[in-house]
PDB file of N, CA and C in Angstrom:
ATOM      1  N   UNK A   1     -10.554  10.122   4.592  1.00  0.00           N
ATOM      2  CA  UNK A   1      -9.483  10.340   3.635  1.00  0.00           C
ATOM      3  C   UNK A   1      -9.540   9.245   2.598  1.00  0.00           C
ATOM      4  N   UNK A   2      -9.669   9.683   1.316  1.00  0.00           N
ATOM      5  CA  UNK A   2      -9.293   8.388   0.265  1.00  0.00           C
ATOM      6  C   UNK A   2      -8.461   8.883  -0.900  1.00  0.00           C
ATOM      7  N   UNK A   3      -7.102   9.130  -0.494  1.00  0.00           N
ATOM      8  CA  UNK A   3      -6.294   9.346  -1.809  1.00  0.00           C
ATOM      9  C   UNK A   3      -6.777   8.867  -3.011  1.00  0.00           C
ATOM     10  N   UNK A   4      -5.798   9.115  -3.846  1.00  0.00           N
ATOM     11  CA  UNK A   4      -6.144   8.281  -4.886  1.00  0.00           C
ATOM     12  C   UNK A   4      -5.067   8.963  -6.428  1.00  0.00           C
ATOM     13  N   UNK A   5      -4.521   7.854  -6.952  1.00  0.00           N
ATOM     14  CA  UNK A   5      -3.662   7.962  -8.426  1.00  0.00           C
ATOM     15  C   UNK A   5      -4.350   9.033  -9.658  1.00  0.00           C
ATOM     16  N   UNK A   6      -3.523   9.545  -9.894  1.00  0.00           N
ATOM     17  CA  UNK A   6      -4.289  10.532 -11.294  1.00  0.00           C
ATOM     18  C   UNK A   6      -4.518   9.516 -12.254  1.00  0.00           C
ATOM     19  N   UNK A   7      -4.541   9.383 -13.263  1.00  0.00           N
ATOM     20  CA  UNK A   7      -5.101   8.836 -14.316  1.00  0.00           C
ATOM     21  C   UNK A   7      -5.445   9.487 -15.493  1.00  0.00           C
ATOM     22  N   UNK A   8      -4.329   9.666 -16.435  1.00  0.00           N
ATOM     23  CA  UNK A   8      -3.075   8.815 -16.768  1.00  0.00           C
ATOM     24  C   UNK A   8      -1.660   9.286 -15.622  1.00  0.00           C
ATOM     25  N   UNK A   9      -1.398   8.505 -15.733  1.00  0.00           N
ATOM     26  CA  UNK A   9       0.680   9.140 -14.801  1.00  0.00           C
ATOM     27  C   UNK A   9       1.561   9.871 -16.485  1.00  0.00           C
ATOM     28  N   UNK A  10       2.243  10.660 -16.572  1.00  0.00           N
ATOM     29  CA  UNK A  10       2.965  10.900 -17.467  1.00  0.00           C
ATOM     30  C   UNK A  10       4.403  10.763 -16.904  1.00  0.00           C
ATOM     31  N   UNK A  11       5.413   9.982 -18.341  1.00  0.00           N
ATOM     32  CA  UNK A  11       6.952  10.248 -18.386  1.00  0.00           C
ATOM     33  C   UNK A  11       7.363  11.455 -18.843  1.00  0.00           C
ATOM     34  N   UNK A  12       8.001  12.124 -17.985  1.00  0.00           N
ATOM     35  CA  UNK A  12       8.287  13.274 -18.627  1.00  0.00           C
ATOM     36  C   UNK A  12       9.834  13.229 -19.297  1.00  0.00           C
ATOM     37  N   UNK A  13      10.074  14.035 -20.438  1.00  0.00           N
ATOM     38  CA  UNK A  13      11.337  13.823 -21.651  1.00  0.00           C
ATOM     39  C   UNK A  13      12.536  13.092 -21.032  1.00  0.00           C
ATOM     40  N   UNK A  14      12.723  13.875 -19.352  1.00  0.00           N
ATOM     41  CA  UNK A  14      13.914  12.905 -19.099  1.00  0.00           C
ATOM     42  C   UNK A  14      13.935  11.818 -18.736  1.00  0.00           C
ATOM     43  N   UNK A  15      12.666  11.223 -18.884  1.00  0.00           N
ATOM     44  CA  UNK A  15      12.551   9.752 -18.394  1.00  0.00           C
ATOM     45  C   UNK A  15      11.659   9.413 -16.762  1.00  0.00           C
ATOM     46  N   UNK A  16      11.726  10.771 -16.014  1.00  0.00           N
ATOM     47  CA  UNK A  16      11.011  10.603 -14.905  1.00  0.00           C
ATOM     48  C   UNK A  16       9.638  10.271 -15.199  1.00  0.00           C
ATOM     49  N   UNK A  17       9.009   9.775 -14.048  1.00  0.00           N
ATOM     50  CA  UNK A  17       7.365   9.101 -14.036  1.00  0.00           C
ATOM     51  C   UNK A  17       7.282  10.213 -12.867  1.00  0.00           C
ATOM     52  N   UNK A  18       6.358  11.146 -13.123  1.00  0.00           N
ATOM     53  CA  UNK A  18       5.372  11.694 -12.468  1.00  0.00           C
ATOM     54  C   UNK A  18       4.305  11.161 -11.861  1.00  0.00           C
ATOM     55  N   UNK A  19       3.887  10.999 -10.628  1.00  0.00           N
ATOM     56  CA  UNK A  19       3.374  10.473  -9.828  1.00  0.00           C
ATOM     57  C   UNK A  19       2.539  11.301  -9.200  1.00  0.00           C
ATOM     58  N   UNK A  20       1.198  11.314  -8.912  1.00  0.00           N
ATOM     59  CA  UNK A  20      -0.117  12.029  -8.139  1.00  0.00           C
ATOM     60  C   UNK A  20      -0.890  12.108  -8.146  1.00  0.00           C
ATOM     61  N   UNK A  21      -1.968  12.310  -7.472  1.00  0.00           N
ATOM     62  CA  UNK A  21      -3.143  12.082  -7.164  1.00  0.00           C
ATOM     63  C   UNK A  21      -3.925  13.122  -6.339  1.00  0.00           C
ATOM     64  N   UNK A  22      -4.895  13.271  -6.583  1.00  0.00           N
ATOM     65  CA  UNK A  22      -5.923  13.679  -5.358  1.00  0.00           C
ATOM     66  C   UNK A  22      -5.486  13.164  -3.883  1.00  0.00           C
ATOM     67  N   UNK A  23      -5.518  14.206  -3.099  1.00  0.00           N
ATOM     68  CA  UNK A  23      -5.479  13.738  -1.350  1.00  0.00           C
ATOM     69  C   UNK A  23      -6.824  13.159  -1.071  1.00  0.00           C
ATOM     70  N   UNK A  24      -8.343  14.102  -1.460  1.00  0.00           N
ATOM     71  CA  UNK A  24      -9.094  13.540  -0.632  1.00  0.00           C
ATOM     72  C   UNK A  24      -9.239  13.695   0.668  1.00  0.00           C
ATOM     73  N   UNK A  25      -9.480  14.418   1.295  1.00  0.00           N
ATOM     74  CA  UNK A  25      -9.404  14.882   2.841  1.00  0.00           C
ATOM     75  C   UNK A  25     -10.751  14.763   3.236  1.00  0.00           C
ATOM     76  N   UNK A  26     -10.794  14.076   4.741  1.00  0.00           N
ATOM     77  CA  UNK A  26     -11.847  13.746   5.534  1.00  0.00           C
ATOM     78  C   UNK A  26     -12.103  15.505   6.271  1.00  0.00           C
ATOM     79  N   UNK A  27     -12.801  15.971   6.711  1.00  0.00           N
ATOM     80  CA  UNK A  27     -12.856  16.946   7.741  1.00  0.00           C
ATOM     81  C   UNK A  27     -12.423  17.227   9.027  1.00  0.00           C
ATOM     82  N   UNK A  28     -12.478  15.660   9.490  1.00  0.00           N
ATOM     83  CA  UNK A  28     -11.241  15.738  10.642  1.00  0.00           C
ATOM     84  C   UNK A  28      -9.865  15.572   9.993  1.00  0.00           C
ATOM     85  N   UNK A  29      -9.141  15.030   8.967  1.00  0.00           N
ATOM     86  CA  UNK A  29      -7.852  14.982   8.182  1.00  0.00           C
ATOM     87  C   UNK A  29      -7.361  16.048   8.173  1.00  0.00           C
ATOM     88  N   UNK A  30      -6.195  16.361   9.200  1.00  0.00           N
ATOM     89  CA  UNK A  30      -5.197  17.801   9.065  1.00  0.00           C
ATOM     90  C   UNK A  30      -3.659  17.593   7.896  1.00  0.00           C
ATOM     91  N   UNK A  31      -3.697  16.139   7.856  1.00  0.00           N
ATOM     92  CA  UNK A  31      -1.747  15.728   6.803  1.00  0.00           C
ATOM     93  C   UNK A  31      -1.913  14.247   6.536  1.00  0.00           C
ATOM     94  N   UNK A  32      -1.307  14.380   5.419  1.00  0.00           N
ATOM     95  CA  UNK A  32      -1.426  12.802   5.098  1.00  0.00           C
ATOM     96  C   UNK A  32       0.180  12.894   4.385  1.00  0.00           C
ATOM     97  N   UNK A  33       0.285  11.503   4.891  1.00  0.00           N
ATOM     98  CA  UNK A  33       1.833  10.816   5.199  1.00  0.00           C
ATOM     99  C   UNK A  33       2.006  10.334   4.031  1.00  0.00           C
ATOM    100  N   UNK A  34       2.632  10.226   2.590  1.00  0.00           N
ATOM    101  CA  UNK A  34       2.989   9.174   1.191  1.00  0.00           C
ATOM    102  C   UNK A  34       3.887   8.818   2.130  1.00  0.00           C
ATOM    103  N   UNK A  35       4.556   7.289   2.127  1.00  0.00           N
ATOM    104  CA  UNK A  35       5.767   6.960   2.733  1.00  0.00           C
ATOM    105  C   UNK A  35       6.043   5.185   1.917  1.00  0.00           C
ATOM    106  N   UNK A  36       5.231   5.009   0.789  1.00  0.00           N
ATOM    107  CA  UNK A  36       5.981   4.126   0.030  1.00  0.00           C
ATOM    108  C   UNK A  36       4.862   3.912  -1.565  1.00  0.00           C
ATOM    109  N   UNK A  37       5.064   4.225  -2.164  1.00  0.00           N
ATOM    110  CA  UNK A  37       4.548   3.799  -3.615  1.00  0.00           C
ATOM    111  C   UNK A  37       5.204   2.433  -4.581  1.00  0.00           C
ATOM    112  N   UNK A  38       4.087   1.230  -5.123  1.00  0.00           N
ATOM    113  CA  UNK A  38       4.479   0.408  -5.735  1.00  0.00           C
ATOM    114  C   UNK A  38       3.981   0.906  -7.274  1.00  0.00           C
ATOM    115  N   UNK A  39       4.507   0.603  -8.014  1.00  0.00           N
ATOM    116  CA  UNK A  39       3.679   0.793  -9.529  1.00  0.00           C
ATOM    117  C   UNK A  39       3.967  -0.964  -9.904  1.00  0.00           C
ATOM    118  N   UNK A  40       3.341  -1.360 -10.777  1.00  0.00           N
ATOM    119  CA  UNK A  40       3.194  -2.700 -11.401  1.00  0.00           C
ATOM    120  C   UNK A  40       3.284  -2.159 -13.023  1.00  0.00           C
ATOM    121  N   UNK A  41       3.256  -2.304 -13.943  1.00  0.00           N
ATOM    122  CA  UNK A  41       3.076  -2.507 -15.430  1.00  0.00           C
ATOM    123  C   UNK A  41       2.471  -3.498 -15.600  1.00  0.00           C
ATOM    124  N   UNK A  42       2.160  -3.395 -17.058  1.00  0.00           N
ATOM    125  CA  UNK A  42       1.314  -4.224 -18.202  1.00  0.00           C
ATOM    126  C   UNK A  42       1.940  -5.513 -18.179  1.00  0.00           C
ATOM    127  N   UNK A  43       3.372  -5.288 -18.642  1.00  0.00           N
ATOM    128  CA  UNK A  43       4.700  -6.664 -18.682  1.00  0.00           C
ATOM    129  C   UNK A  43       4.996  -7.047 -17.572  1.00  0.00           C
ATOM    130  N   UNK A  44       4.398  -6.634 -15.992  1.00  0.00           N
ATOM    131  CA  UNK A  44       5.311  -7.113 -14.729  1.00  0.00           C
ATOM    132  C   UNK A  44       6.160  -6.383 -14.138  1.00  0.00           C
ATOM    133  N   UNK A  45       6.589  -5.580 -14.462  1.00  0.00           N
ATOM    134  CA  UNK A  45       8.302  -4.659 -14.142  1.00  0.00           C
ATOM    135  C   UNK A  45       7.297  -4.124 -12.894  1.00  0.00           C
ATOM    136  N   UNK A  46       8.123  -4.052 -12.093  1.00  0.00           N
ATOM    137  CA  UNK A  46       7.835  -3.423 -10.377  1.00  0.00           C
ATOM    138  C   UNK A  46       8.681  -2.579 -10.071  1.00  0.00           C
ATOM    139  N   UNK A  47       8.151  -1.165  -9.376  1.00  0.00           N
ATOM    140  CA  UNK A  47       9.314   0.056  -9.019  1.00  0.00           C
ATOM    141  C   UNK A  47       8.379   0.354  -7.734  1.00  0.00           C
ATOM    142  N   UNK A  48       9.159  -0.116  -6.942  1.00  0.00           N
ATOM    143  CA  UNK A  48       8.981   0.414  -5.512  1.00  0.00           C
ATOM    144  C   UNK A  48      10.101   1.579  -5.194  1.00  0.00           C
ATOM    145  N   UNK A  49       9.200   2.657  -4.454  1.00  0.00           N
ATOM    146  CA  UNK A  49       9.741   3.918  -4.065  1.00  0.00           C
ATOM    147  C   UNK A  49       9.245   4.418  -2.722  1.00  0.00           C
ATOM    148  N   UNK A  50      10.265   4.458  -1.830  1.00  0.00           N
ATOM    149  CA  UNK A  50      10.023   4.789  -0.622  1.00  0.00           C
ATOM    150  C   UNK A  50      10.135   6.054   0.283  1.00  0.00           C
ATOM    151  N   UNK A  51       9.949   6.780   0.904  1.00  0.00           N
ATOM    152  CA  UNK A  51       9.959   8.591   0.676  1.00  0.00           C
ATOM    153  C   UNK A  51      10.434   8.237   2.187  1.00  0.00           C
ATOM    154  N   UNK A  52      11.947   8.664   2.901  1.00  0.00           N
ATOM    155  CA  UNK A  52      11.920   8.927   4.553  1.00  0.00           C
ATOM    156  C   UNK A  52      13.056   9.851   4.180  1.00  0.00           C
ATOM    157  N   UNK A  53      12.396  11.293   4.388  1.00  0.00           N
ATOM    158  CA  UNK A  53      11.218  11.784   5.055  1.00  0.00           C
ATOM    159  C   UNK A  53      10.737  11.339   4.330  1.00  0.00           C
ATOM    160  N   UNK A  54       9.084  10.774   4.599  1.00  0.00           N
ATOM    161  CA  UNK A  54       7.749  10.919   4.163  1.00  0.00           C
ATOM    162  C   UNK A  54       6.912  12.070   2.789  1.00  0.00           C
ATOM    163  N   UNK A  55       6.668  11.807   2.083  1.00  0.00           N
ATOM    164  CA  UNK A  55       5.698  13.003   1.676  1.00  0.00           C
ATOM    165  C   UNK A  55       4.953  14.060   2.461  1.00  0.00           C
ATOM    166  N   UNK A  56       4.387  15.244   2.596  1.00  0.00           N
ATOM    167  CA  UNK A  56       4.084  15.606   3.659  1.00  0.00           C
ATOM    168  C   UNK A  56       2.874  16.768   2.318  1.00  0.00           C
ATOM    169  N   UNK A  57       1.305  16.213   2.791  1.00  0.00           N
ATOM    170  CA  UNK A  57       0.702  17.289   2.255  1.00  0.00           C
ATOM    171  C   UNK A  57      -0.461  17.365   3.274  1.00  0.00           C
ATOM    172  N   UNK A  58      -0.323  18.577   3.404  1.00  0.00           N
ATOM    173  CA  UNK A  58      -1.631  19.621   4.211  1.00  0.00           C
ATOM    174  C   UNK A  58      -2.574  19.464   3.709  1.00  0.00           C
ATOM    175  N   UNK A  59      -3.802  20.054   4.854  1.00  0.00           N
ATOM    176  CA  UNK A  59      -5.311  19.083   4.235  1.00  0.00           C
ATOM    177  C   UNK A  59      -5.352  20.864   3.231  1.00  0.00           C
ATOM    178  N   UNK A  60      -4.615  21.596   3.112  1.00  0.00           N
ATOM    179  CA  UNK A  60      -4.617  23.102   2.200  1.00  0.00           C
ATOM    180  C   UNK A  60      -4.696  22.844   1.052  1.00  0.00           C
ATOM    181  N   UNK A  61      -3.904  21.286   0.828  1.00  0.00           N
ATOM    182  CA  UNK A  61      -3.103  21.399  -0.895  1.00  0.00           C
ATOM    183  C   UNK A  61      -4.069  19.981  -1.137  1.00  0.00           C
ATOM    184  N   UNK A  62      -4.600  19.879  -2.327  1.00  0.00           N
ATOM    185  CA  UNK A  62      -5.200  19.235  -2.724  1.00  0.00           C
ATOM    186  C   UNK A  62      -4.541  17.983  -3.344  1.00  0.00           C
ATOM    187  N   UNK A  63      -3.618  18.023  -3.732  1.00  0.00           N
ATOM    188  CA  UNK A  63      -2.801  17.003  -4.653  1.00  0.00           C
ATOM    189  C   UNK A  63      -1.636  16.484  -3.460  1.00  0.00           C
ATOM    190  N   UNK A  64      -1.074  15.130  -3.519  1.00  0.00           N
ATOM    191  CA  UNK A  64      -0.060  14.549  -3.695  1.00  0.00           C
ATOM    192  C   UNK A  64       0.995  14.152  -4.650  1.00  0.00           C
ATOM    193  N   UNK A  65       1.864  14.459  -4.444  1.00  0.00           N
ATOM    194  CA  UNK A  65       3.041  14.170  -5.660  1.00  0.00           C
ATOM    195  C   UNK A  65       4.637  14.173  -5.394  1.00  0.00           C
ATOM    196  N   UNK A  66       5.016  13.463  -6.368  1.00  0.00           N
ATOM    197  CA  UNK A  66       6.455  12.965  -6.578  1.00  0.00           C
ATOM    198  C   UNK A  66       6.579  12.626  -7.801  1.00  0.00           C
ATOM    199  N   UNK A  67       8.242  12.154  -7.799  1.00  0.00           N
ATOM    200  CA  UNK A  67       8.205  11.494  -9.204  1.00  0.00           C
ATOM    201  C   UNK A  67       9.332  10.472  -9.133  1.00  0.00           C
ATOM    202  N   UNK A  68       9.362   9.490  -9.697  1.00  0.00           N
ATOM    203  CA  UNK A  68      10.465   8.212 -10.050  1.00  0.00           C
ATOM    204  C   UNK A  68      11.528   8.660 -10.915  1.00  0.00           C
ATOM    205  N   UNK A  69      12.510   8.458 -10.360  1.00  0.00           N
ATOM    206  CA  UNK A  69      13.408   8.722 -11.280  1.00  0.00           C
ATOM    207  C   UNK A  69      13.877   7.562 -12.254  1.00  0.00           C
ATOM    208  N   UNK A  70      13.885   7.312 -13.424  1.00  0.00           N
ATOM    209  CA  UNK A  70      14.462   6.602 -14.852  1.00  0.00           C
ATOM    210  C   UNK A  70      12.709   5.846 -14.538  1.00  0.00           C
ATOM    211  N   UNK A  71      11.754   6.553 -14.693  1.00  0.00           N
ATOM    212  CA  UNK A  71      10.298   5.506 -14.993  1.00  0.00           C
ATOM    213  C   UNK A  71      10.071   5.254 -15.945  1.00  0.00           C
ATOM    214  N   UNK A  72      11.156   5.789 -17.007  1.00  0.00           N
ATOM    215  CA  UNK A  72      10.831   5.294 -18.427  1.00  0.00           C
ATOM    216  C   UNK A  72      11.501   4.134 -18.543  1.00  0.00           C
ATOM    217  N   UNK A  73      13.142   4.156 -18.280  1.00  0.00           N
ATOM    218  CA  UNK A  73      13.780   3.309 -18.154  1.00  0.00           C
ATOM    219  C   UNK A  73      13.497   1.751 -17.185  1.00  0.00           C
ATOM    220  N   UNK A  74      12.247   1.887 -16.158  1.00  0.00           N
ATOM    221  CA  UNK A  74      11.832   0.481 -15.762  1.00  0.00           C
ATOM    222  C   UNK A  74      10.643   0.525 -15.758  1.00  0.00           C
ATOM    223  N   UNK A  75       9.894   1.133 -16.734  1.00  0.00           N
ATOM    224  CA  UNK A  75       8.619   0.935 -16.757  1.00  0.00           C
ATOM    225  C   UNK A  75       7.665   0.972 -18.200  1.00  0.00           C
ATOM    226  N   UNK A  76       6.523   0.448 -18.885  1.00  0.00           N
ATOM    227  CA  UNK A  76       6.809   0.885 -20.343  1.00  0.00           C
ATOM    228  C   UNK A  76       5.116   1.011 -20.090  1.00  0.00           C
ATOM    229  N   UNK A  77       4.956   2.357 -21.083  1.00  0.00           N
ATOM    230  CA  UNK A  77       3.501   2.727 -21.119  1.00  0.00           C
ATOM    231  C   UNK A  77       2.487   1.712 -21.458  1.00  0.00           C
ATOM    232  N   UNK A  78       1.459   2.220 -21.169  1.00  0.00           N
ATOM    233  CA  UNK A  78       0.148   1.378 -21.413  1.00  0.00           C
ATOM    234  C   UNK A  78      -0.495   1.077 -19.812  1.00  0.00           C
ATOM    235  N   UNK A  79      -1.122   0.024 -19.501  1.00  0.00           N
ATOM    236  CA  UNK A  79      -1.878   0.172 -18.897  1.00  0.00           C
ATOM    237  C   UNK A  79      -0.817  -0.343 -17.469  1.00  0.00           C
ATOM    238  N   UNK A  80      -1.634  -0.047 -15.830  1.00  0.00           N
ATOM    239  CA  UNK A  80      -0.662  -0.274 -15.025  1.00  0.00           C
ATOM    240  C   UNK A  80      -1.653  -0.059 -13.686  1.00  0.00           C
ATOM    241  N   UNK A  81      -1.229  -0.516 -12.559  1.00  0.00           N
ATOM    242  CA  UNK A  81      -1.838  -0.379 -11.471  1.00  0.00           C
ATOM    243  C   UNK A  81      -0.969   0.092  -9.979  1.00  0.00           C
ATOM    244  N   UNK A  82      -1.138   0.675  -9.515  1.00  0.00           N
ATOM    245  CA  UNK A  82      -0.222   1.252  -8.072  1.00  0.00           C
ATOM    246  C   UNK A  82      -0.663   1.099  -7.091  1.00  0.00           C
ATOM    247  N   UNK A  83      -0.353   0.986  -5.965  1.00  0.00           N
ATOM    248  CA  UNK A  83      -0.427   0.798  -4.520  1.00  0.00           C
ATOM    249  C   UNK A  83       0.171   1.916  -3.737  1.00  0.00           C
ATOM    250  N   UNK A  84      -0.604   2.656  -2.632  1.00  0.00           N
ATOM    251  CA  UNK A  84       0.303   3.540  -2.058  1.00  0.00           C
ATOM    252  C   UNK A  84       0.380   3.656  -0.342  1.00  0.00           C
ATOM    253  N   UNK A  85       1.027   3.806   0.480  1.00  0.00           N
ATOM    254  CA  UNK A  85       0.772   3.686   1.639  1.00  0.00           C
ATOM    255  C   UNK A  85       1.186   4.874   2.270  1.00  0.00           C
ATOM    256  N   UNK A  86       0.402   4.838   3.514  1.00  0.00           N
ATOM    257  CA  UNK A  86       1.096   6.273   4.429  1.00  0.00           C
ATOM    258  C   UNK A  86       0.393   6.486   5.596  1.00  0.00           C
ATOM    259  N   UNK A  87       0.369   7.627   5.943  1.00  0.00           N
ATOM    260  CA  UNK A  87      -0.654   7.863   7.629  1.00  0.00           C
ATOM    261  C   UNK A  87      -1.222   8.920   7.486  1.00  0.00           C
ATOM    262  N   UNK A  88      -2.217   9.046   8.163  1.00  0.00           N
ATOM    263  CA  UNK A  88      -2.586  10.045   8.015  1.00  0.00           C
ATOM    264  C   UNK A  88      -3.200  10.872   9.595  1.00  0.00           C
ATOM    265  N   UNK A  89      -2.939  11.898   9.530  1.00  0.00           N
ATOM    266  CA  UNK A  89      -3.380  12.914  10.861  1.00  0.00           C
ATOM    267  C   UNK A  89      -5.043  13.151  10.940  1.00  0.00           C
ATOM    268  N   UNK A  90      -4.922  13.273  12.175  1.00  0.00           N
ATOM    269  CA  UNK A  90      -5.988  13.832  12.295  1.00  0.00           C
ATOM    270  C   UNK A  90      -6.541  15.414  13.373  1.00  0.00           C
ATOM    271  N   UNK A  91      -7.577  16.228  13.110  1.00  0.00           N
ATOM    272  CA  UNK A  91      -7.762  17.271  14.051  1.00  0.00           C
ATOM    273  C   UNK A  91      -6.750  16.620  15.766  1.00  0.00           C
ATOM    274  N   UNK A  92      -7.199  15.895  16.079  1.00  0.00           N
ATOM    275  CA  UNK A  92      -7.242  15.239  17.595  1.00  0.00           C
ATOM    276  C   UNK A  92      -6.070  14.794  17.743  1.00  0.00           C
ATOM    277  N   UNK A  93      -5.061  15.061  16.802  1.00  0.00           N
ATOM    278  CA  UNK A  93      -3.764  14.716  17.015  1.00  0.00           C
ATOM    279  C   UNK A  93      -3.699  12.899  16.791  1.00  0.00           C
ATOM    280  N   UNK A  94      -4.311  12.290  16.322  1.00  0.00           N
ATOM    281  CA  UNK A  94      -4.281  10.780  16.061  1.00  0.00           C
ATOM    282  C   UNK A  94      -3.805  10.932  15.108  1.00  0.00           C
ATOM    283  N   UNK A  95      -3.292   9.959  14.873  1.00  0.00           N
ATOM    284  CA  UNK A  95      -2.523   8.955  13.448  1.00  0.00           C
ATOM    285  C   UNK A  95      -3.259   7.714  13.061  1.00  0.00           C
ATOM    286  N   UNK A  96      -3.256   7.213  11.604  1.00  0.00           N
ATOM    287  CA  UNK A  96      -3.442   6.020  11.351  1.00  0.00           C
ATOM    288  C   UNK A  96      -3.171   5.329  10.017  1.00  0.00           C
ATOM    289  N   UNK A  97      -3.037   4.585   9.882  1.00  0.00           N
ATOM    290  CA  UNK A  97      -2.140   4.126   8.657  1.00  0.00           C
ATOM    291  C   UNK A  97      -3.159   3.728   7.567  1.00  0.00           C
ATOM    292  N   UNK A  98      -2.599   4.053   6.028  1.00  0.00           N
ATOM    293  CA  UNK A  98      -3.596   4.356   5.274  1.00  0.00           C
ATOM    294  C   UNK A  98      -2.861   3.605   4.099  1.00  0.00           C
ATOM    295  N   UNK A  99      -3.405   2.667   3.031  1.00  0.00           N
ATOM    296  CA  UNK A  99      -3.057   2.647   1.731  1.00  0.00           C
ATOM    297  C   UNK A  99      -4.369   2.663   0.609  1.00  0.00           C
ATOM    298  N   UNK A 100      -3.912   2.775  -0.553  1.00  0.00           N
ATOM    299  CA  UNK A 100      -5.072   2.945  -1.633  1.00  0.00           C
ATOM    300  C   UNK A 100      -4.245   2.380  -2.800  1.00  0.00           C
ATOM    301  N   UNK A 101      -5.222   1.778  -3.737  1.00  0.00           N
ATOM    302  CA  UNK A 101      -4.994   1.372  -5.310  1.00  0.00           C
ATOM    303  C   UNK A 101      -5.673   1.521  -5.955  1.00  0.00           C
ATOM    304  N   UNK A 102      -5.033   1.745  -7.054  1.00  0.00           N
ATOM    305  CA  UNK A 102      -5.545   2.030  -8.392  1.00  0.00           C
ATOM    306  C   UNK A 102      -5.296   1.386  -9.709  1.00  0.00           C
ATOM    307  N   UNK A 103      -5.812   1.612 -10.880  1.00  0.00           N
ATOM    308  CA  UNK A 103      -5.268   1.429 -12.220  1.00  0.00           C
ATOM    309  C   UNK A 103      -5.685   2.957 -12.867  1.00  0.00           C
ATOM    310  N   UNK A 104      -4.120   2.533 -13.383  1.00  0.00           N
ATOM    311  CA  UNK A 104      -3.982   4.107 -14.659  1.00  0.00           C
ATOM    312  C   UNK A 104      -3.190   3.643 -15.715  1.00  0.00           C
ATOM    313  N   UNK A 105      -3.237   4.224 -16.752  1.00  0.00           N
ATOM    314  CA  UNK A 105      -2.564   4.270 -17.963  1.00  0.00           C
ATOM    315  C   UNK A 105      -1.125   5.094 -17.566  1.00  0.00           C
ATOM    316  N   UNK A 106       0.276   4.330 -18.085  1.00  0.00           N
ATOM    317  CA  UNK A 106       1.398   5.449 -18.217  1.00  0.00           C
ATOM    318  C   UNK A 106       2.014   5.428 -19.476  1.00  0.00           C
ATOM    319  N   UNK A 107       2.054   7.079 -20.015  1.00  0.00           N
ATOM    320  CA  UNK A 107       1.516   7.570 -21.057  1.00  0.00           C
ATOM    321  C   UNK A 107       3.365   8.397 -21.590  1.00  0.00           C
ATOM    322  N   UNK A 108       3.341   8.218 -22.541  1.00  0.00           N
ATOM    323  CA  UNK A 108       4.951   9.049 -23.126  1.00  0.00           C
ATOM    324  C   UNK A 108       4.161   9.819 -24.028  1.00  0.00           C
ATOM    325  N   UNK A 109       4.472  10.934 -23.269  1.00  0.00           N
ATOM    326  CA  UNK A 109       3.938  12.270 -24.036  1.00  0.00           C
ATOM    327  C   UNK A 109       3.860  12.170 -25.385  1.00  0.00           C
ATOM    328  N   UNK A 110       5.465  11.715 -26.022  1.00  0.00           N
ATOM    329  CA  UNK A 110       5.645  12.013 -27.338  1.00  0.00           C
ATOM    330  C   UNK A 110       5.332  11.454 -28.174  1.00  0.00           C
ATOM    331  N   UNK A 111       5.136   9.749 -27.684  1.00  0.00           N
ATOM    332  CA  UNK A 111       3.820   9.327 -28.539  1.00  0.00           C
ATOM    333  C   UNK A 111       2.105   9.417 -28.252  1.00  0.00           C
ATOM    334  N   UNK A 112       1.992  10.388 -27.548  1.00  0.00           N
ATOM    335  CA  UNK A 112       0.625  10.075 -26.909  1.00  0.00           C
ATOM    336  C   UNK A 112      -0.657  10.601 -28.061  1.00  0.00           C
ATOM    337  N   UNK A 113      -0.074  11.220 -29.027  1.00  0.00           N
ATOM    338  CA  UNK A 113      -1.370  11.621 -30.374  1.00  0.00           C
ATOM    339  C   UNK A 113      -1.258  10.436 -30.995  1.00  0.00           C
ATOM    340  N   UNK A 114      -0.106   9.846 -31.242  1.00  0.00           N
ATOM    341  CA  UNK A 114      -0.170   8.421 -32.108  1.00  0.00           C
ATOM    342  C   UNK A 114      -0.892   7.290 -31.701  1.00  0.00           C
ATOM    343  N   UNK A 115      -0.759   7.312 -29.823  1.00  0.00           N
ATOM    344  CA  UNK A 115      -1.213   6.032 -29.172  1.00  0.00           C
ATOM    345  C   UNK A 115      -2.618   5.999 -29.388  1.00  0.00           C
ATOM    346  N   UNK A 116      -3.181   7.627 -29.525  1.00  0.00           N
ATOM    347  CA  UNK A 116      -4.876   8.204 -29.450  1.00  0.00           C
ATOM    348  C   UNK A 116      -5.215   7.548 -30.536  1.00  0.00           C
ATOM    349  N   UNK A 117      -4.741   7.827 -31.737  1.00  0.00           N
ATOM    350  CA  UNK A 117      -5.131   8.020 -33.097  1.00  0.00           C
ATOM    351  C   UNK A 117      -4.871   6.310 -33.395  1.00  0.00           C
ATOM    352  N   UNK A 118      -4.702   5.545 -32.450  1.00  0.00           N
ATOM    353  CA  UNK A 118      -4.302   4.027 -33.097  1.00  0.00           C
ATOM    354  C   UNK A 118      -3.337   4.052 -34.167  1.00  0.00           C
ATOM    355  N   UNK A 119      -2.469   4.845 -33.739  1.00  0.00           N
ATOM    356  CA  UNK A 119      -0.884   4.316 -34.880  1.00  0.00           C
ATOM    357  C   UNK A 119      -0.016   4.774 -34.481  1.00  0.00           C
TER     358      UNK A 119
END
């Protein structure tokens, strides 16, 4: 199993941060557990988000996802890096605990032709 962050994350109009990634599934991997996401920013600002229940995606569905609520409001586009943790299943009925990081860009739609175009 190696999750992993989309790249870019988008704010969507009301301010939420959309959050997801690829699962990545091993062949023995039947579910994998999200059960805490960090994001970092460019400036420092930190939004830890913790899911109990858990996230819950089947090795069926390809993607993981959620979203932050006010990610506009504590977080400001441009470049950024995340941390994610969780467990993950296996055929054999085992468990084992899993995190992954990344860097992605988080992107406000409504300037995102201006940010392209350098203005």
């Amino acid at each position: 199993m190696g999750p992993k962050f989309n790249n870019p994350l988008y704010f969507e109009e009301d301010g939420v941060l959309e959050v997801c990634g690829p699962a990545n599934f091993g062949p023995n991997d039947v579910l994998l557990k999200v059960e805490k996401i960090t994001i970092i920013d460019h400036e420092g600002h930190v939004v830890e988000q913790s899911f109990d229940p858990p996230i819950l995606v089947g090795s069926g569905d390809p993607m993981w996802e959620s979203e932050i609520e006010d990610g506009r409001g504590r977080l400001v586009p441009g470049p950024a890096r995340g941390v994610a943790q969780g467990r993950v299943r296996t055929r054999d009925n085992g468990e084992r605990g899993i995190g992954w990081a990344d860097r992605f860009d988080l992107v406000n739609p409504g300037t995102f032709f201006e940010d392209t175009a350098g203005g």
